[in-house]
N, C-alpha and C. Protein backbone atom coordinates (compact mmCIF):
# COMPACT_ATOMS: atom_id res chain seq x y z
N UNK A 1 86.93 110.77 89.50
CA UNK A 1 87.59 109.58 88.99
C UNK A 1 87.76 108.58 90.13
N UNK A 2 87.08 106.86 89.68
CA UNK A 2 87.47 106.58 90.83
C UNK A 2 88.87 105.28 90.62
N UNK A 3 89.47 105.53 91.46
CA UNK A 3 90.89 104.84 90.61
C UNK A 3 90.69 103.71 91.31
N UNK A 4 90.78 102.33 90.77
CA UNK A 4 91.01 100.86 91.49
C UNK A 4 90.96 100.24 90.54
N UNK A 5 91.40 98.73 90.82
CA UNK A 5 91.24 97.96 89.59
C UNK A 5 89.82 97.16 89.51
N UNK A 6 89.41 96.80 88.78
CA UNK A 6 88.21 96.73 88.11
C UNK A 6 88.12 95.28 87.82
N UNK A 7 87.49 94.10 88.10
CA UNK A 7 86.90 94.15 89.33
C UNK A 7 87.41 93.59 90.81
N UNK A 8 87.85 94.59 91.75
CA UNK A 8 87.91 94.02 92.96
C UNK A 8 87.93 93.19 94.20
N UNK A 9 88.49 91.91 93.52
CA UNK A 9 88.13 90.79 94.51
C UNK A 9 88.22 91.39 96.48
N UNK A 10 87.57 90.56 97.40
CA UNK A 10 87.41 90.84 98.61
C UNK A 10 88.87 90.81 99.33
N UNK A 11 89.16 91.08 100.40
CA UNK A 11 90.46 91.33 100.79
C UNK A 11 91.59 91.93 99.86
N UNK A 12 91.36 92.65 99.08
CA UNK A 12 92.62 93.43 98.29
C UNK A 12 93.12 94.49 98.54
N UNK A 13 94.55 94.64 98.74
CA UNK A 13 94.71 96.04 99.08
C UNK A 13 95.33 96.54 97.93
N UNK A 14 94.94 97.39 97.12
CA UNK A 14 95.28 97.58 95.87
C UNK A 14 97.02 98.41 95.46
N UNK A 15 97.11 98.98 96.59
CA UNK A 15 98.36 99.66 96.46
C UNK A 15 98.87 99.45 98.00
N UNK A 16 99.75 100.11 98.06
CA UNK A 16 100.63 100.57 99.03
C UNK A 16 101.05 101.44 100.13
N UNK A 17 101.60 101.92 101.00
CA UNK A 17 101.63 103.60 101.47
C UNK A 17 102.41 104.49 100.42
N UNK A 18 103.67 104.10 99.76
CA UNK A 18 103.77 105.08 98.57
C UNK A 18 102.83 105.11 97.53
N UNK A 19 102.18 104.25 97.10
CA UNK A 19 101.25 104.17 96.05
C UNK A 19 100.48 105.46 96.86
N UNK A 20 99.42 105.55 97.55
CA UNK A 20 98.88 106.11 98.31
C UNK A 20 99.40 107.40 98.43
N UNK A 21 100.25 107.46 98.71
CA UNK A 21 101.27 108.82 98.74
C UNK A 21 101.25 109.73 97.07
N UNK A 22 101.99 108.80 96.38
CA UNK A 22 101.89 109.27 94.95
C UNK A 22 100.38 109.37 94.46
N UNK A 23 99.51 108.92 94.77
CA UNK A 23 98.32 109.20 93.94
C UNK A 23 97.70 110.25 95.15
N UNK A 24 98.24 110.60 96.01
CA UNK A 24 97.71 112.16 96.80
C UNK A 24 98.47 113.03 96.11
N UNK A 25 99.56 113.14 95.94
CA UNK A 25 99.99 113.96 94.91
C UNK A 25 99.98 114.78 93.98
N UNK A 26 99.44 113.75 93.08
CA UNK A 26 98.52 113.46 91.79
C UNK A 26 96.79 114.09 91.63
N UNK A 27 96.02 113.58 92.99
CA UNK A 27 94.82 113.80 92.70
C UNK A 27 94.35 114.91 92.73
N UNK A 28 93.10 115.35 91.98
CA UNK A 28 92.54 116.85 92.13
C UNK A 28 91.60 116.66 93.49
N UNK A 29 90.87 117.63 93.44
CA UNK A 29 89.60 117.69 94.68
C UNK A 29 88.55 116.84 94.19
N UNK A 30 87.99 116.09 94.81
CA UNK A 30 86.88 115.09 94.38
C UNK A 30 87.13 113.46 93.81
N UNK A 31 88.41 113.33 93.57
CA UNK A 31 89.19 112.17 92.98
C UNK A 31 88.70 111.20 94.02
N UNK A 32 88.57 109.81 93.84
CA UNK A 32 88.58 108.97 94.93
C UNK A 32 89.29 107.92 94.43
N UNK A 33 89.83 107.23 95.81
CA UNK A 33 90.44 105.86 95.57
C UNK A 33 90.26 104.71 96.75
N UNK A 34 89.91 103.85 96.22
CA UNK A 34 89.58 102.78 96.75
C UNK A 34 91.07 101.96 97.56
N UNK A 35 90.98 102.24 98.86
CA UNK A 35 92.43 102.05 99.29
C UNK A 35 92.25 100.29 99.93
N UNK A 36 90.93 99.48 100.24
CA UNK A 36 91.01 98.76 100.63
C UNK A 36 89.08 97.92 100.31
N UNK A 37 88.81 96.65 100.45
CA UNK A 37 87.96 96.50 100.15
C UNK A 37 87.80 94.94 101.19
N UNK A 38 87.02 94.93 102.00
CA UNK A 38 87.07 93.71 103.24
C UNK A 38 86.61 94.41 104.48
N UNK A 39 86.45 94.12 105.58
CA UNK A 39 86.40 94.73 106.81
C UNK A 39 88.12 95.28 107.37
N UNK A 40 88.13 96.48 107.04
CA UNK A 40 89.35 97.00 107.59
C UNK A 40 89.58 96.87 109.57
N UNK A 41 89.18 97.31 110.37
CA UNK A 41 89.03 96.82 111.27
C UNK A 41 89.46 95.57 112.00
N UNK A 42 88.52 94.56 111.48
CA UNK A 42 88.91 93.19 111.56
C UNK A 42 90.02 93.03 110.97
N UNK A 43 90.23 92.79 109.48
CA UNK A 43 91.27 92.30 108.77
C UNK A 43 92.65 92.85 109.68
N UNK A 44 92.40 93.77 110.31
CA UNK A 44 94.17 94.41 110.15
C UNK A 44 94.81 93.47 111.68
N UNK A 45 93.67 92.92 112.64
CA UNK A 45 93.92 92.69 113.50
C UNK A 45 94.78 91.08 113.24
N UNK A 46 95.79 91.24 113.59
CA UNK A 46 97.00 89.51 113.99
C UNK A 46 96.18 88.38 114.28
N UNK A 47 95.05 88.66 115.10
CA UNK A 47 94.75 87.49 116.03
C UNK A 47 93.68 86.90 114.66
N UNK A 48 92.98 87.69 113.97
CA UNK A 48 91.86 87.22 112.97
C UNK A 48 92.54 86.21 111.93
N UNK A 49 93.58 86.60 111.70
CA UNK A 49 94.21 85.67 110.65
C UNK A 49 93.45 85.93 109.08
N UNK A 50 93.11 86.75 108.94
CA UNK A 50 92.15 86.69 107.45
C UNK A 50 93.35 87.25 106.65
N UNK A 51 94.26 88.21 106.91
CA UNK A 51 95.65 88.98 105.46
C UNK A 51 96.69 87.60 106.73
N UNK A 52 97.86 87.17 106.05
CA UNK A 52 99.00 87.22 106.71
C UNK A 52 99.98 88.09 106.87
N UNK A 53 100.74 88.01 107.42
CA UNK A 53 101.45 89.00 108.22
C UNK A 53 101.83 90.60 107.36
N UNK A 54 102.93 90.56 105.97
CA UNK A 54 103.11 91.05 105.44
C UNK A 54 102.09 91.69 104.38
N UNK A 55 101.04 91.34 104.35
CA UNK A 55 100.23 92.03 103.70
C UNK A 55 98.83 92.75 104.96
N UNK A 56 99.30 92.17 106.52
CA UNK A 56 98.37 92.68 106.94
C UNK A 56 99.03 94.16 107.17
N UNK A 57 100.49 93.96 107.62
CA UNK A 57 101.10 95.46 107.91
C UNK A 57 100.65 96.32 106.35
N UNK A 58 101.25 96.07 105.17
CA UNK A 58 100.85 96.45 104.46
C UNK A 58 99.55 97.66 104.42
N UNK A 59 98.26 96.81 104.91
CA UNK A 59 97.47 97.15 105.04
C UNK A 59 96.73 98.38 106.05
N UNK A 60 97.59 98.11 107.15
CA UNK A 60 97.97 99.22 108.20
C UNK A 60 98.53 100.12 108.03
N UNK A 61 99.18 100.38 107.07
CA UNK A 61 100.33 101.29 107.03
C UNK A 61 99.63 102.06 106.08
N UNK A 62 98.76 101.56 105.51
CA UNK A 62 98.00 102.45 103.71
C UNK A 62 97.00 103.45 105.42
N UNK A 63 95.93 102.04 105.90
CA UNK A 63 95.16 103.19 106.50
C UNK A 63 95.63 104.09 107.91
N UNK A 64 97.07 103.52 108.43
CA UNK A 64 97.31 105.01 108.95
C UNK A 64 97.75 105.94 108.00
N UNK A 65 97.89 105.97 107.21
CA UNK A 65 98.65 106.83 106.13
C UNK A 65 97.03 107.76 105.76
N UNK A 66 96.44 106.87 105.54
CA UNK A 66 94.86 107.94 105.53
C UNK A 66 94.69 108.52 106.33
N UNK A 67 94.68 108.43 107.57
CA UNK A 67 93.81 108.51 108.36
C UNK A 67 94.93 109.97 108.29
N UNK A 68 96.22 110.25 108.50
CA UNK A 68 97.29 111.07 109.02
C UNK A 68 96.82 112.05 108.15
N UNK A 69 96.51 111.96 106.59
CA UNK A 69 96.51 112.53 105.43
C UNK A 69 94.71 113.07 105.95
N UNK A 70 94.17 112.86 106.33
CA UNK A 70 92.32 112.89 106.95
C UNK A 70 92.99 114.15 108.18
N UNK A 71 93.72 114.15 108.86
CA UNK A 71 93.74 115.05 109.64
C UNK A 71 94.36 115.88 109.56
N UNK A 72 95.29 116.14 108.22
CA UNK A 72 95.73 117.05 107.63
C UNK A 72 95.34 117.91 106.59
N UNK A 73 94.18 117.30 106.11
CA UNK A 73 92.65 117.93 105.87
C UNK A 73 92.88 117.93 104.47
N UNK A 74 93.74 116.62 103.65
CA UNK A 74 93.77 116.05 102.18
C UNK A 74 92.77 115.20 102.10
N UNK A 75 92.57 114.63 102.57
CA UNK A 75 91.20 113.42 102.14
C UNK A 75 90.11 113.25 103.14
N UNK A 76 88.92 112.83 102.57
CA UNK A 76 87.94 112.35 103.47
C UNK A 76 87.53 110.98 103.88
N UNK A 77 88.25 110.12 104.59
CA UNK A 77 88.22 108.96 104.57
C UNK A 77 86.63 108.71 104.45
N UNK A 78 86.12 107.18 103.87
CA UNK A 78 84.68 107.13 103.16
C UNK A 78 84.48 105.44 103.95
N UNK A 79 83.78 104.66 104.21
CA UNK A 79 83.43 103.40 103.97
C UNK A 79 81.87 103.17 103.31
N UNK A 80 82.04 102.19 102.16
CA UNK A 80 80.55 102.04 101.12
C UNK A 80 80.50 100.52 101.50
N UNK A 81 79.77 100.06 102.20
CA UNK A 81 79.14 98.79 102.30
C UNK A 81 78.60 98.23 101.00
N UNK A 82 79.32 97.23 100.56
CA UNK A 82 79.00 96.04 100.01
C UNK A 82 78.50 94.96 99.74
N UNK A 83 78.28 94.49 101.15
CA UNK A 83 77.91 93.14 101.37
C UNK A 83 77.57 92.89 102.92
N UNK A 84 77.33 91.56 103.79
CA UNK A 84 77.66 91.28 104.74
C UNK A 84 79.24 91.95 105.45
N UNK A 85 79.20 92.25 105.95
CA UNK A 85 81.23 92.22 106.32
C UNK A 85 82.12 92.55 105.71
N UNK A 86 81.14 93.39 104.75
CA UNK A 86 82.18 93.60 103.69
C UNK A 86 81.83 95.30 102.92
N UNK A 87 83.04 95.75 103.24
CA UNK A 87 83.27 97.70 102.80
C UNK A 87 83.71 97.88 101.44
N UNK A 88 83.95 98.95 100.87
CA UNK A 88 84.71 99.89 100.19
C UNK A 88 85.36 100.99 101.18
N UNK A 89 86.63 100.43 101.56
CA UNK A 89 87.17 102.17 101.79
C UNK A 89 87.99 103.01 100.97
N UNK A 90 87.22 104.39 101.16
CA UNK A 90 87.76 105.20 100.12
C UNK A 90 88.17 106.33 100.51
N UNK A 91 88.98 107.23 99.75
CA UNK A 91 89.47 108.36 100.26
C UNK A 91 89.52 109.09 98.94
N UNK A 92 88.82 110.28 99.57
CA UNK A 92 87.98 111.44 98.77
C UNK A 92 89.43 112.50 98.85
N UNK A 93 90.09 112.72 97.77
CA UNK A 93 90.43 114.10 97.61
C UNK A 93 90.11 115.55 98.17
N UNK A 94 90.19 116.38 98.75
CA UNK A 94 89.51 117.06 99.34
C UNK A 94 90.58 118.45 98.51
N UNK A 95 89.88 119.59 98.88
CA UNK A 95 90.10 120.68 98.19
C UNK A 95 91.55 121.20 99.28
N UNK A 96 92.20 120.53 100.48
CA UNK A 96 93.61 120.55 101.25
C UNK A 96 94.59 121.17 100.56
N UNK A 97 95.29 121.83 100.59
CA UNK A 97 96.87 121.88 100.24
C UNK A 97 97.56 121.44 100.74
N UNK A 98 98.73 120.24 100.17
CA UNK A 98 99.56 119.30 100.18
C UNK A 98 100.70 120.73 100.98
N UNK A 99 101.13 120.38 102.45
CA UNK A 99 101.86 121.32 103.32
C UNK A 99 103.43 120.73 102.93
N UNK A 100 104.07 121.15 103.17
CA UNK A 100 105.48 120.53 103.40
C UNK A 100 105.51 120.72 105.41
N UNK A 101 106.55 120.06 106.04
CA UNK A 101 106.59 119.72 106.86
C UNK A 101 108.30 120.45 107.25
N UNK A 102 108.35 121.50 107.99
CA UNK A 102 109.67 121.34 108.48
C UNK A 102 110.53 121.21 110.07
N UNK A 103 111.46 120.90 109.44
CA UNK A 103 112.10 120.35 110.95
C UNK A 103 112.61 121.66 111.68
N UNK A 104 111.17 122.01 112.83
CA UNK A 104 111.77 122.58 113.70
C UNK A 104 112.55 122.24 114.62
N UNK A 105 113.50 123.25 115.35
CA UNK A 105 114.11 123.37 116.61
C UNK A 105 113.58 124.30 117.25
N UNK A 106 113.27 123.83 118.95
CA UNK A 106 113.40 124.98 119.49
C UNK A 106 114.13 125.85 119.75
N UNK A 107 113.36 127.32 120.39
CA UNK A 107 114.71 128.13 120.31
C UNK A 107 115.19 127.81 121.72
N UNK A 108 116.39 128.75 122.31
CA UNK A 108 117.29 128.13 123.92
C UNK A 108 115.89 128.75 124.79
N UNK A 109 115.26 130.04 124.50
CA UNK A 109 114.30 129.99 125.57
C UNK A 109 112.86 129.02 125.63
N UNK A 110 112.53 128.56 124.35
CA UNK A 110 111.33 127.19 124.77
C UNK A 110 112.28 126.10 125.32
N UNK A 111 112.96 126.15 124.98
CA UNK A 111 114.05 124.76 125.60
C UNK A 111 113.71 125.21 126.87
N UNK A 112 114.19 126.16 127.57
CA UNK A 112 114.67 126.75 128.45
C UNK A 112 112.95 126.46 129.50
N UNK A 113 112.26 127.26 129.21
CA UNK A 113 111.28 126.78 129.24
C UNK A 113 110.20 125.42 129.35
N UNK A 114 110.46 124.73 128.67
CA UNK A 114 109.85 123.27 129.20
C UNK A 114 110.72 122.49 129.90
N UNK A 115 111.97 122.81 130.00
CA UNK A 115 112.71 122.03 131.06
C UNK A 115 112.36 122.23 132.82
N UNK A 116 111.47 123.32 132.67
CA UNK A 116 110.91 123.39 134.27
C UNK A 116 109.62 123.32 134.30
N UNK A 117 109.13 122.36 133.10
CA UNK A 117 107.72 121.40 133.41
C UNK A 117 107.39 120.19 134.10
């Protein structure tokens, strides 16, 4: 399934980092979604001026959110050329299990321990 809206004008970022979040959630193995469509790269950079401000963070925040979710071995980040200068990035569902995350402490001897590093 590939989820985006239909049809895609250039520079769109279709969702969000929770959007993004909730549809990892959601997706099976093989699902894709179109998280951005423009030169990611360029676009995200301040100095280019192509998103303004609030939609460039926006935009940063979806693809570190991939990229974090890519090395936690949920998605396969994708780029499909379009045009001149112009991508599909996508992120492939991958067969991952969604981990929970908990807040360790060390114990007094790793404490104990890296304090004479």
């Amino acid at each position: 399934m590939l989820a985006r809206p239909d049809p895609l004008p250039l520079f769109v970022i279709p969702l969000d980092e929770n959007g993004f979040v909730d549809w990892l959630i959601d997706a099976k193995p093989g699902d894709t979604l179109v998280y951005y469509r423009g030169h990611l790269s360029h676009d995200r950079m301040p100095s280019t001026k192509v998103l303004d401000d609030p939609r460039r963070r926006k935009l940063a925040e979806v693809a570190t959110r991939v990229l974090a979710a890519e090395a936690q071995g949920l998605v396969m980040p994708v780029q499909h050329r379009v045009g001149p200068n112009e991508w599909l990035y996508l992120a492939i569902r991958t067969h991952g299990a969604l981990r929970t995350t908990h807040n360790h402490k060390p114990s007094p001897t790793s404490a104990r321990s890296l304090a004479h590093v």
